[in-house]
Protein backbone atom coordinates (compact mmCIF):
# COMPACT_ATOMS: atom_id res chain seq x y z
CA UNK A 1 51.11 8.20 -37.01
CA UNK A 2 48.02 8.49 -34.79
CA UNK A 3 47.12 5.41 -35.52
CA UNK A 4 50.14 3.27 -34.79
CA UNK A 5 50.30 5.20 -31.44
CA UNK A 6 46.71 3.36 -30.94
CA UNK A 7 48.04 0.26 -31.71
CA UNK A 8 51.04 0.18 -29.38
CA UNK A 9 48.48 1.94 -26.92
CA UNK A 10 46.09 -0.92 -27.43
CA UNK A 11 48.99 -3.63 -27.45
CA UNK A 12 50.41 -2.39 -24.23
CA UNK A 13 47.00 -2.71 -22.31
CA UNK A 14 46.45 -6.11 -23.78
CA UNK A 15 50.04 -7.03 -22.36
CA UNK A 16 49.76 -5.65 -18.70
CA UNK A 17 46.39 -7.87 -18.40
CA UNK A 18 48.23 -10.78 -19.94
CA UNK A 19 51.03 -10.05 -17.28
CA UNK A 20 48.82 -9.46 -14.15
CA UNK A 21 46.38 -12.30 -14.84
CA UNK A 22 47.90 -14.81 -12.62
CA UNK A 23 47.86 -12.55 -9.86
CA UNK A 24 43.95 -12.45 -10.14
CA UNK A 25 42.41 -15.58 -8.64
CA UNK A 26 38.78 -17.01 -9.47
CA UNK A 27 36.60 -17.15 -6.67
CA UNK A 28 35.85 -15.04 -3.37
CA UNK A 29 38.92 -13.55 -1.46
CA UNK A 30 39.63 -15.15 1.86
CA UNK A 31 40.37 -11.97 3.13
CA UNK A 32 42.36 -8.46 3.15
CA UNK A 33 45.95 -7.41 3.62
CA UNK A 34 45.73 -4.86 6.36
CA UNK A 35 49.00 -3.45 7.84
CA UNK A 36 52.34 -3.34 5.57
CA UNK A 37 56.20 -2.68 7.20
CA UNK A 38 59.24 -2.91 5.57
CA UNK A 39 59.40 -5.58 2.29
CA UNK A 40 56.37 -7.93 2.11
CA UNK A 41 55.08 -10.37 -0.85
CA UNK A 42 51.97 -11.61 -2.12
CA UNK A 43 52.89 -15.48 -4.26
CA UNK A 44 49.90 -16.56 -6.25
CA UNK A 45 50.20 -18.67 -9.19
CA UNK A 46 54.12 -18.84 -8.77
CA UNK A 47 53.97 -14.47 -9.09
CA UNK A 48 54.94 -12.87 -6.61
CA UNK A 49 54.16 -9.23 -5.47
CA UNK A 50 55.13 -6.62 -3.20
CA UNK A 51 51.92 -6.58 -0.45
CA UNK A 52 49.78 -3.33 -0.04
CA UNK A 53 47.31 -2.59 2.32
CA UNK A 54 43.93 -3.20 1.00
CA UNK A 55 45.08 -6.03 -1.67
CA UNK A 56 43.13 -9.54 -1.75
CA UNK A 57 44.17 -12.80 -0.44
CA UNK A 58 43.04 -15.97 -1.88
CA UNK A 59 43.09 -19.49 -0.94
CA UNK A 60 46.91 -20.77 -1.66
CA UNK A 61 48.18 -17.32 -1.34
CA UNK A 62 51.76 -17.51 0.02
CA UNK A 63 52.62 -14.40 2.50
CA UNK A 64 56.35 -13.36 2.66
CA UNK A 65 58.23 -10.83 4.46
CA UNK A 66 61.87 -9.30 4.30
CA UNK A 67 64.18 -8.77 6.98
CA UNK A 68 62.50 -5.95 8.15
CA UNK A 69 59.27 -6.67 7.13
CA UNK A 70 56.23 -7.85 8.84
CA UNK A 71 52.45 -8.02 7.44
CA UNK A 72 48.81 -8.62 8.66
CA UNK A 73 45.82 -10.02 7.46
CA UNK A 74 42.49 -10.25 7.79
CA UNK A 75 40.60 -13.23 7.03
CA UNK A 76 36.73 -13.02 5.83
CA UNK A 77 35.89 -15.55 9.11
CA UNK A 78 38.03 -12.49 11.68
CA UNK A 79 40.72 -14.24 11.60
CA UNK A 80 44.13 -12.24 12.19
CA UNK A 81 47.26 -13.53 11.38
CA UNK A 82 50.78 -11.30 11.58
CA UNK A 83 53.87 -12.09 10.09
CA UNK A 84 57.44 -11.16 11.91
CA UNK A 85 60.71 -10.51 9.72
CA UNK A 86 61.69 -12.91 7.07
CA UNK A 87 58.64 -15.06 7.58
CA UNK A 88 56.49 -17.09 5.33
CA UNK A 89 53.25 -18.79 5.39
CA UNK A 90 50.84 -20.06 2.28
CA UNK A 91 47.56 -20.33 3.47
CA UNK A 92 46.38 -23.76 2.12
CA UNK A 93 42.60 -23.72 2.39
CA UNK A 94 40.25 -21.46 3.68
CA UNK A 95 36.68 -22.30 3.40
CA UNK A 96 34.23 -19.94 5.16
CA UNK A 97 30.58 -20.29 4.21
CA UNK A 98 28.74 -21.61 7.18
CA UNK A 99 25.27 -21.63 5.79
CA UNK A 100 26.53 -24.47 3.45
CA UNK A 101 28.55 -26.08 6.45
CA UNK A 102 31.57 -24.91 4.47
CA UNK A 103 34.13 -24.34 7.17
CA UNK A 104 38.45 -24.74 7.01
CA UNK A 105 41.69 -23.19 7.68
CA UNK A 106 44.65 -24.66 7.24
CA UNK A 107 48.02 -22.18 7.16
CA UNK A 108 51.57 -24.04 6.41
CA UNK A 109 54.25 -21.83 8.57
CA UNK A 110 57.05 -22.24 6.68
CA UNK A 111 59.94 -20.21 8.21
CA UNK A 112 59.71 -17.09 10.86
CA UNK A 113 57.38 -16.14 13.49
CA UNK A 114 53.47 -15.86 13.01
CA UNK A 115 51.05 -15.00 15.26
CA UNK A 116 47.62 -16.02 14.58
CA UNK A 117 44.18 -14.85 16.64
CA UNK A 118 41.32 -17.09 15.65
CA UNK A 119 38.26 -15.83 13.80
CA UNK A 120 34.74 -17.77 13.46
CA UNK A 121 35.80 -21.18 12.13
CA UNK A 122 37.36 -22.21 15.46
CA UNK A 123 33.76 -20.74 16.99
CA UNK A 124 31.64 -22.64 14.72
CA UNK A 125 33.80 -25.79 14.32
CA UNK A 126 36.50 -25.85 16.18
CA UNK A 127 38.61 -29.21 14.64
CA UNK A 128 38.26 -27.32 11.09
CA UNK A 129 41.36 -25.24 11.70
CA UNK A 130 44.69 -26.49 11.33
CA UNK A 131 48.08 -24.89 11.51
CA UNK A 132 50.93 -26.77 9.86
CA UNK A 133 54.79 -26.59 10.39
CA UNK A 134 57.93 -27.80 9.03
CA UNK A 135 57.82 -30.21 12.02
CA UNK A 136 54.41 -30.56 13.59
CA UNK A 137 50.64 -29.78 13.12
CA UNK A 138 48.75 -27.76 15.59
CA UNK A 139 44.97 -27.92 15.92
CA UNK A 140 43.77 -24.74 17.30
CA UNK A 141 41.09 -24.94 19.99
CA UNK A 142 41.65 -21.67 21.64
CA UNK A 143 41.93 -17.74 20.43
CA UNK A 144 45.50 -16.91 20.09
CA UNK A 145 48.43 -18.92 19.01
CA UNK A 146 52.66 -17.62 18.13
CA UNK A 147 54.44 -19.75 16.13
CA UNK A 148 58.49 -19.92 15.53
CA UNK A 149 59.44 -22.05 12.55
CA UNK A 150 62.93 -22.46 11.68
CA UNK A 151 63.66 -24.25 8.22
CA UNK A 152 66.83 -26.35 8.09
């Protein structure tokens, strides 16, 4: 009896890492999830999460947020980016490794409002960050940008 308790033990670890393994990205994190209100996801790898403070964000991470929700982030570079209610952003590339001259940011808005106050990359090399919309792309040259994007 012992040992079939093992084995379903054993089988049941083996099946949480199977289930969690596309939320766990190769690679550095691009940065932090810092504040949490209301209903907020983490999509990676076409999984998505409820957002806690404290969890990772990768490169193609999408960011969602409920009715009520809103989230912030912290990028490895400073960068700060909030998210109102039912808002959504996937942040497309960040690169941030200026002693290789590594250096990008691009973040789609998809829907909702986001605020965004630049971090390093716009310092270093400021045509290397890129903010996309539905309807228009923004280059950032300054510190602090809103955004409202409405999908049809």
């Amino acid at each position: 009896m012992q040992m079939a308790a093992e084995i379903v033990v054993v089988a049941g670890l083996l099946l949480s890492g199977l289930l969690s393994a596309p939320l766990e990205s190769q690679g550095q994190p691009a940065g932090y999830v810092k504040i949490v209100t209301g209903a907020a996801s983490i999509a990676r790898g076409g999984v998505e999460r409820p957002a806690h403070p404290g969890d990772a964000i990768y490169q193609s991470d999408g960011l969602r947020t409920g009715a009520y929700g809103r989230l912030g982030v912290t990028l490895k570079d400073d960068t700060r980016i909030s998210l109102g209610p039912n808002s959504q952003i996937d942040l497309s590339e960040f690169k941030f490794s200026p002693a290789e001259g590594q250096l990008g940011l691009v973040m789609k808005v998809l829907r909702g409002v986001a605020a965004f106050v630049s971090g390093r990359i716009v310092a270093l090399r400021p045509n290397a960050v890129r903010i996309e919309t539905p309807a228009t792309i923004v280059g950032v040259r300054g510190t602090h940008v809103v955004i409202q994007a409405e999908y049809p």
